[in-house]
PDB file of N, CA and C in Angstrom:
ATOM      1  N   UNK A   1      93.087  86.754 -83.416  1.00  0.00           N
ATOM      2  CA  UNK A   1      92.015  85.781 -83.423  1.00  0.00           C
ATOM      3  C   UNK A   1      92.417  84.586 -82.568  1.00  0.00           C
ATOM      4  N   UNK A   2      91.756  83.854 -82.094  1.00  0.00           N
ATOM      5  CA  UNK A   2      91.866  83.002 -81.089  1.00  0.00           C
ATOM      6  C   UNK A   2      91.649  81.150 -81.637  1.00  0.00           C
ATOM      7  N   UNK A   3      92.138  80.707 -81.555  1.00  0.00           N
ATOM      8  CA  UNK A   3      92.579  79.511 -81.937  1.00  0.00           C
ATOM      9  C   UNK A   3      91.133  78.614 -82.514  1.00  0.00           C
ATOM     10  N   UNK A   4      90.084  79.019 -81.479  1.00  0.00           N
ATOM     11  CA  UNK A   4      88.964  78.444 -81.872  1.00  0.00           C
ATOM     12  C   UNK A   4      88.043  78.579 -83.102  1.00  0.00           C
ATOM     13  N   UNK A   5      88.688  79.651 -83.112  1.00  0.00           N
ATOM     14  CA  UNK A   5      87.692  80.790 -84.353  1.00  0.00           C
ATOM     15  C   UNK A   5      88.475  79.597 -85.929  1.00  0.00           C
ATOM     16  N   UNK A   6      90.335  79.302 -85.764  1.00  0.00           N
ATOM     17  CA  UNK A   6      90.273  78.554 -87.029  1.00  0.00           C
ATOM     18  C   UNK A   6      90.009  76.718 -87.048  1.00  0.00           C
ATOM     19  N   UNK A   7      88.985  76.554 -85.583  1.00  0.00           N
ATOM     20  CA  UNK A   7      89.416  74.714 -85.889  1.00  0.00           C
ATOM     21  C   UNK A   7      87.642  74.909 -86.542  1.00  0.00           C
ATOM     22  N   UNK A   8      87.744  73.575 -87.427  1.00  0.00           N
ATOM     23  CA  UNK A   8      86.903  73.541 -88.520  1.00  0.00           C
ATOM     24  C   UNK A   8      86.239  72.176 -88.204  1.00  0.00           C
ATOM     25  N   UNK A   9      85.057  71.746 -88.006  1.00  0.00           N
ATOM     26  CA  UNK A   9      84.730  70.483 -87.846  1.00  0.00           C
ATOM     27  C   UNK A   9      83.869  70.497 -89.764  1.00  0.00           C
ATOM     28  N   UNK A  10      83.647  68.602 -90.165  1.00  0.00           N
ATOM     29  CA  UNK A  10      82.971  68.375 -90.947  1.00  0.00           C
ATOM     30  C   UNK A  10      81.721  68.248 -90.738  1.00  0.00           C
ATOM     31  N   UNK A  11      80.803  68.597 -91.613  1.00  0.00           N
ATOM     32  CA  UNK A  11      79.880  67.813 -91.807  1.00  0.00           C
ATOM     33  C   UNK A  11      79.155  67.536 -92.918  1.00  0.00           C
ATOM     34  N   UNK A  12      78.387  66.982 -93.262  1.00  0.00           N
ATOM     35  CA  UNK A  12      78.043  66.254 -94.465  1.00  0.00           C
ATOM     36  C   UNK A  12      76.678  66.490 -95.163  1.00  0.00           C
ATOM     37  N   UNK A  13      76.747  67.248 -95.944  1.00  0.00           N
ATOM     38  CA  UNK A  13      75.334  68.296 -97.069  1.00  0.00           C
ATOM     39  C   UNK A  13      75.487  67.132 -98.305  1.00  0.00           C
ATOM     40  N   UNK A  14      74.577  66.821 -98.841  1.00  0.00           N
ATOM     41  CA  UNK A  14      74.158  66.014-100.345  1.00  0.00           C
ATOM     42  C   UNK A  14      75.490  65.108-100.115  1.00  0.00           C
ATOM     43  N   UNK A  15      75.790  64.341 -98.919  1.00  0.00           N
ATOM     44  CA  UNK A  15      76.626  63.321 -99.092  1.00  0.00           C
ATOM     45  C   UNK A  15      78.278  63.850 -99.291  1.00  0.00           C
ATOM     46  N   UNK A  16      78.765  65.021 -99.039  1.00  0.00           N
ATOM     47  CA  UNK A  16      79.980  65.783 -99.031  1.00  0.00           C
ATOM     48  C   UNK A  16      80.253  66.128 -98.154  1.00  0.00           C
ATOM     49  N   UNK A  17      81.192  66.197 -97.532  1.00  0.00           N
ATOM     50  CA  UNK A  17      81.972  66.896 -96.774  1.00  0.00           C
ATOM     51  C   UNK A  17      81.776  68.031 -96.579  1.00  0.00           C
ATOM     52  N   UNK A  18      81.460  68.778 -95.605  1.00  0.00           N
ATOM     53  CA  UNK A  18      81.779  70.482 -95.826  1.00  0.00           C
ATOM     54  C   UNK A  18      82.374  71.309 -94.299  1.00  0.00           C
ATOM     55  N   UNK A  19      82.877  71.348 -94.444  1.00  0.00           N
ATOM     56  CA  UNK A  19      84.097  72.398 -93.493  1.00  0.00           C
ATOM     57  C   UNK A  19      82.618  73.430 -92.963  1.00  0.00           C
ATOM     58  N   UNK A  20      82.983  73.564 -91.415  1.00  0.00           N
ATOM     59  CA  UNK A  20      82.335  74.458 -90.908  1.00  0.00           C
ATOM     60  C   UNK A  20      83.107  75.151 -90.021  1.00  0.00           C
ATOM     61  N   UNK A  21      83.553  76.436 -89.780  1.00  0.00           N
ATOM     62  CA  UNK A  21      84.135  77.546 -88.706  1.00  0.00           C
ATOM     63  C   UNK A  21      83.127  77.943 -88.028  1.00  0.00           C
ATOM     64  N   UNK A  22      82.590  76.955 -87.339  1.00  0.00           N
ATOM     65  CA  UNK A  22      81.835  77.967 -86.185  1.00  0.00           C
ATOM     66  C   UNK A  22      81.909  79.549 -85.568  1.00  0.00           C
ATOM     67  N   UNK A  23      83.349  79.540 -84.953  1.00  0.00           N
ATOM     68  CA  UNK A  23      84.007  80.686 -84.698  1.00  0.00           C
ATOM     69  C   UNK A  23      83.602  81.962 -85.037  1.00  0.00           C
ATOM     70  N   UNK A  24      84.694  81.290 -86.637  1.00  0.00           N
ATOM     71  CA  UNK A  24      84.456  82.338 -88.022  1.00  0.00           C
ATOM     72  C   UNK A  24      82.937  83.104 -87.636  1.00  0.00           C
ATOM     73  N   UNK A  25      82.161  81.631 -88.441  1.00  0.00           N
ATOM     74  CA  UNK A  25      80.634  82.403 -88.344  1.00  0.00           C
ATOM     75  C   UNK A  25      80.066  83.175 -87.237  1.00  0.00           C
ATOM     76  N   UNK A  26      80.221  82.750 -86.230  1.00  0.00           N
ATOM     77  CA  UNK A  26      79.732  83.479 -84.926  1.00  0.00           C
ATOM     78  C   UNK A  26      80.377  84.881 -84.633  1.00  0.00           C
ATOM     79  N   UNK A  27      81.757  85.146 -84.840  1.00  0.00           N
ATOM     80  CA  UNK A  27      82.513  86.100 -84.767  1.00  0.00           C
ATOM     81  C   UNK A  27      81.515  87.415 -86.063  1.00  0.00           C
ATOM     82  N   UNK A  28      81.306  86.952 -87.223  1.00  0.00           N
ATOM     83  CA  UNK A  28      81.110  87.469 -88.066  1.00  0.00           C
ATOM     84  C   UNK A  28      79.577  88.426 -87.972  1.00  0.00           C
ATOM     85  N   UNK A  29      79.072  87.098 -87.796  1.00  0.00           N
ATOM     86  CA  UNK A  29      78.024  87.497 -87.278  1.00  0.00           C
ATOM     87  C   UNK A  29      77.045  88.315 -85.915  1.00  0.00           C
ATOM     88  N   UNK A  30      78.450  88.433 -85.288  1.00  0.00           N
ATOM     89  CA  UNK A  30      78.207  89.150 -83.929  1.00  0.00           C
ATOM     90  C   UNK A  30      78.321  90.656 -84.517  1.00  0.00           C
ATOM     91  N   UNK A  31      79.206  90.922 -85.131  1.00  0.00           N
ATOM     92  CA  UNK A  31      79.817  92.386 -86.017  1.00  0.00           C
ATOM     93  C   UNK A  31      79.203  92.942 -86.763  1.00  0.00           C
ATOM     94  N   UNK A  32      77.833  92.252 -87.329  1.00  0.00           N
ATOM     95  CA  UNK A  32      77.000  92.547 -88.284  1.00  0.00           C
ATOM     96  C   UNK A  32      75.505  92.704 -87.322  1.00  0.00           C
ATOM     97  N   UNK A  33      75.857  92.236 -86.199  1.00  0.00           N
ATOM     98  CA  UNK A  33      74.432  92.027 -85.382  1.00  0.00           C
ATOM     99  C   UNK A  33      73.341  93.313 -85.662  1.00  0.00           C
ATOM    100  N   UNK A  34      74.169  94.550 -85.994  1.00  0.00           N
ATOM    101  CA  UNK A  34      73.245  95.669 -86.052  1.00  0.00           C
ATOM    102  C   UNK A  34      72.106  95.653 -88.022  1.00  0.00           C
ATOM    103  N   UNK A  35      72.317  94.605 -88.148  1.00  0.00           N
ATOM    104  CA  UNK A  35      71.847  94.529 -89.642  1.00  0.00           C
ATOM    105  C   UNK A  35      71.297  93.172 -89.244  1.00  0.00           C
ATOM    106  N   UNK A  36      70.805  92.728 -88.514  1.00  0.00           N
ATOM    107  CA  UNK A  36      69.910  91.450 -88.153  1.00  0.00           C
ATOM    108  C   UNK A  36      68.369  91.747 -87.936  1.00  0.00           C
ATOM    109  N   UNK A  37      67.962  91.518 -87.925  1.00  0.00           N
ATOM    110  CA  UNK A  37      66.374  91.510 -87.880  1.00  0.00           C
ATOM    111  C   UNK A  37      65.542  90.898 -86.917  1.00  0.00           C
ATOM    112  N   UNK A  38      65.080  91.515 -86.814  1.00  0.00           N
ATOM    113  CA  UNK A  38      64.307  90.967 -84.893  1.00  0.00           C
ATOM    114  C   UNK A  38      64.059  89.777 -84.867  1.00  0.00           C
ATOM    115  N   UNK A  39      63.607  88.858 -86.064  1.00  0.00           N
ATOM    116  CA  UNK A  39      63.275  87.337 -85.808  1.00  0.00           C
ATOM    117  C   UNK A  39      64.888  86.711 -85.704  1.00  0.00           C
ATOM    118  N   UNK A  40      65.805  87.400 -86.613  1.00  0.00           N
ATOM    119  CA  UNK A  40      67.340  87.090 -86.391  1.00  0.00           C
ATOM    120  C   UNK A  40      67.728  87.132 -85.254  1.00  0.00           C
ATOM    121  N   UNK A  41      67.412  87.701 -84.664  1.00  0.00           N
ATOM    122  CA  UNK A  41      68.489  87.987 -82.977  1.00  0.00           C
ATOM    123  C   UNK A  41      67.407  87.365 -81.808  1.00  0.00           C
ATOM    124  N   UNK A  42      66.268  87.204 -82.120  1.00  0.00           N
ATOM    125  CA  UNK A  42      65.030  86.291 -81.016  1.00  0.00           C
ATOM    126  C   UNK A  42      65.780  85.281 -81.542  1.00  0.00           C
ATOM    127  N   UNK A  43      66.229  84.587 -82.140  1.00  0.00           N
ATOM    128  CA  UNK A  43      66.878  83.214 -82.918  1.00  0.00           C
ATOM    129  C   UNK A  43      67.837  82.906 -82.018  1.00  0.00           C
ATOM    130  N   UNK A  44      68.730  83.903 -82.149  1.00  0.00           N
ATOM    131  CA  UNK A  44      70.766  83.871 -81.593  1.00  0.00           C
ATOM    132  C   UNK A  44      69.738  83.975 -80.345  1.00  0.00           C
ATOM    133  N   UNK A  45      68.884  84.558 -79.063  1.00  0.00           N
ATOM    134  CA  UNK A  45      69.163  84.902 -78.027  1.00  0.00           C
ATOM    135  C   UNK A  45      68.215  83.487 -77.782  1.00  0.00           C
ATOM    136  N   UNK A  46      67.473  83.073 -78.321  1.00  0.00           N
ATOM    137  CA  UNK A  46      67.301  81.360 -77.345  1.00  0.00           C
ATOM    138  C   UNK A  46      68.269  80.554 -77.655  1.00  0.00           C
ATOM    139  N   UNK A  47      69.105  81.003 -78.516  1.00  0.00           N
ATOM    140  CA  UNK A  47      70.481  79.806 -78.495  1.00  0.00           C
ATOM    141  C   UNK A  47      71.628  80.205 -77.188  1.00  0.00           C
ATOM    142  N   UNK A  48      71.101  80.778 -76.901  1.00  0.00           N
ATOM    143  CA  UNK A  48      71.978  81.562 -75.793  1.00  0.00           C
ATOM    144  C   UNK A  48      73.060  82.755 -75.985  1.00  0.00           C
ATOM    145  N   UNK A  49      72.653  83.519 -76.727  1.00  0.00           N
ATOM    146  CA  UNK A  49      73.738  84.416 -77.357  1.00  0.00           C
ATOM    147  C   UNK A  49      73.381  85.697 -76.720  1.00  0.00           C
ATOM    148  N   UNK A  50      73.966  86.116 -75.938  1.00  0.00           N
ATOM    149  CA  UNK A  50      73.874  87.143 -74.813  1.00  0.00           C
ATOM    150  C   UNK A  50      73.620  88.569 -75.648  1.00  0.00           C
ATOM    151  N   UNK A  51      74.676  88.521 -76.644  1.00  0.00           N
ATOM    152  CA  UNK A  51      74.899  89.868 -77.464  1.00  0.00           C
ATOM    153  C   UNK A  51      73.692  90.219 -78.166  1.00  0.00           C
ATOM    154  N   UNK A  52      72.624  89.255 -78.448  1.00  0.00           N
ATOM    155  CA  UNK A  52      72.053  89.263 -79.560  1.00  0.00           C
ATOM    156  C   UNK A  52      70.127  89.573 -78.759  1.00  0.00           C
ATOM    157  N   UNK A  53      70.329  89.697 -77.702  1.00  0.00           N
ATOM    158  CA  UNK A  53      69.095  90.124 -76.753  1.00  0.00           C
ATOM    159  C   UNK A  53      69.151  91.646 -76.813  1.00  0.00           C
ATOM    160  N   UNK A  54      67.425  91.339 -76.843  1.00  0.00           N
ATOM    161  CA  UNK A  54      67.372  93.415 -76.913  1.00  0.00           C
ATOM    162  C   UNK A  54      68.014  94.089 -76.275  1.00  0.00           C
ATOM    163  N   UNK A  55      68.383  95.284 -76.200  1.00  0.00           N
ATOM    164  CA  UNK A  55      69.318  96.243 -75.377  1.00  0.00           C
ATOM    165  C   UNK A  55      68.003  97.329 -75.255  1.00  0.00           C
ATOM    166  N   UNK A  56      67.886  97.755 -74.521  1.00  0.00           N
ATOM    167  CA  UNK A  56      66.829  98.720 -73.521  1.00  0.00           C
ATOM    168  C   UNK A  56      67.704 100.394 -73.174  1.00  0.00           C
ATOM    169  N   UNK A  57      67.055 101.067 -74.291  1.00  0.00           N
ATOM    170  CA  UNK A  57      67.925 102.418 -74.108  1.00  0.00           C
ATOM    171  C   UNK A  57      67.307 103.701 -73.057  1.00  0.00           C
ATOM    172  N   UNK A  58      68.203 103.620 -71.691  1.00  0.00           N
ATOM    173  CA  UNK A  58      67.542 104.223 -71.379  1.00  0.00           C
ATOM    174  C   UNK A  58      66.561 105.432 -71.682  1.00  0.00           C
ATOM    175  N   UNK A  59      65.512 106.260 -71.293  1.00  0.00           N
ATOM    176  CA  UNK A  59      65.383 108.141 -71.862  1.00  0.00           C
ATOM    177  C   UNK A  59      65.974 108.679 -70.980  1.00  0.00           C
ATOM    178  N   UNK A  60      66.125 109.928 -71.428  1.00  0.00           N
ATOM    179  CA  UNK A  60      66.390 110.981 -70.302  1.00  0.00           C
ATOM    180  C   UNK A  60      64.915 111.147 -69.409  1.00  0.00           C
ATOM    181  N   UNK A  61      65.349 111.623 -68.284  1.00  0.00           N
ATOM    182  CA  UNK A  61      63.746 111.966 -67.850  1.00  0.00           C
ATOM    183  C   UNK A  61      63.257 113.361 -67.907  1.00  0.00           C
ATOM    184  N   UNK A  62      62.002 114.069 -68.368  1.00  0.00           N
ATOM    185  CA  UNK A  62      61.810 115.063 -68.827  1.00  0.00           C
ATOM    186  C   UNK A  62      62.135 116.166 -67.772  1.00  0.00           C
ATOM    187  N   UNK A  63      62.358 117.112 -68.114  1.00  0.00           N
ATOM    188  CA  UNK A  63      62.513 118.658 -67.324  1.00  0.00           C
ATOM    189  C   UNK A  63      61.770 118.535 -66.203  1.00  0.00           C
ATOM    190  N   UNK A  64      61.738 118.942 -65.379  1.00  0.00           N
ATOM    191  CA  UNK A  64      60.423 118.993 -64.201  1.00  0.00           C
ATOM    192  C   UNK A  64      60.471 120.563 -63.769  1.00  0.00           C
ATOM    193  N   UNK A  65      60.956 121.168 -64.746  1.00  0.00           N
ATOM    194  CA  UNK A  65      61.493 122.821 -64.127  1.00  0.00           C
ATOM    195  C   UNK A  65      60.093 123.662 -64.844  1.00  0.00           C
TER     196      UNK A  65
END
């Protein structure tokens, strides 16, 4: 894992502190991408998340014989 994945910035929910791993989350969530849901990954891909844009499978092209 890469150094970024453990730095943790704060930020502050109902006046507390709370630890966030960006990284973490993003890492995690890239691995699970196949269990996301189309409004989930239209979400990640205007945030700019490359992985998370439709993938276009090619077909074969039919027999012509």
């Amino acid at each position: 894992m890469s150094l970024a994945q453990w730095v943790e910035r704060a930020i502050t929910v109902d006046g507390q502190p709370e630890p966030v791993r960006l990284g973490v989350w993003l890492s995690g969530t890239k691995s699970r991408r196949d269990r996301l849901n189309t409004d989930q990954l239209t979400a990640l891909a205007k945030l700019g998340m490359d992985w998370a844009k439709a993938v276009t499978i090619p077909q074969a092209a039919p027999d012509s014989a």
